[in-house]
Protein backbone atom coordinates (compact mmCIF):
# COMPACT_ATOMS: atom_id res chain seq x y z
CA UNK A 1 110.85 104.80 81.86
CA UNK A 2 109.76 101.39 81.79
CA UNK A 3 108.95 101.49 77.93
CA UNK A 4 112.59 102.74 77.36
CA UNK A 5 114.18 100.55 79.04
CA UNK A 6 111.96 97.73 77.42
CA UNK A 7 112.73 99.40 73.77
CA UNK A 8 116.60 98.81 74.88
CA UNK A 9 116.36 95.22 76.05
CA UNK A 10 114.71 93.85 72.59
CA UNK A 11 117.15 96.60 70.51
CA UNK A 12 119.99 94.82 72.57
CA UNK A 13 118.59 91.11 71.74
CA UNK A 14 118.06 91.66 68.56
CA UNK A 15 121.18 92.91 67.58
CA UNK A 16 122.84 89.52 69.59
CA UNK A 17 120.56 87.73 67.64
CA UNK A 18 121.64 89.13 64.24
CA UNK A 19 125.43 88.92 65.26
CA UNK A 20 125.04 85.43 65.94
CA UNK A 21 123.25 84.72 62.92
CA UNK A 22 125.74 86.57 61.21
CA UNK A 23 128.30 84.37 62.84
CA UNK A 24 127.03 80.76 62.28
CA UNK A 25 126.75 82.06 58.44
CA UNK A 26 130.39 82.95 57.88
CA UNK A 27 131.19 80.19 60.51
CA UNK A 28 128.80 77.74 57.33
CA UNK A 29 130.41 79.66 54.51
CA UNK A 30 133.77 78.76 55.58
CA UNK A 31 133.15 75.07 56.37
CA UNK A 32 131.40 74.52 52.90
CA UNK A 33 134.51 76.47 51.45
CA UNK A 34 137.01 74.37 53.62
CA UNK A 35 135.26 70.52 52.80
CA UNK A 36 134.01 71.55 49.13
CA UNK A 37 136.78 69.45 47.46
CA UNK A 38 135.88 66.54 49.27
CA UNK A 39 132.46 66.93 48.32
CA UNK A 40 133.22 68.08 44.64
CA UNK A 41 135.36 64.22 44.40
């Protein structure tokens, strides 16, 4: 019982974890997309 419910906790954090990441790297791709001309000049 005690493994499972270990098993679930880290299945459950890592699958934050990856949404997050997921999130900061559309929330990056949009910033460079958004400030590229400025960059580009």
């Amino acid at each position: 019982m005690s493994i499972i419910s270990v098993v679930n906790l880290f299945t459950n954090y890592s699958l934050k974890v990856k949404y997050f990441l997921d999130v900061e790297k559309r929330k990056g791709r949009n910033s460079n997309h958004r400030f590229y001309p400025f960059y580009a000049k």
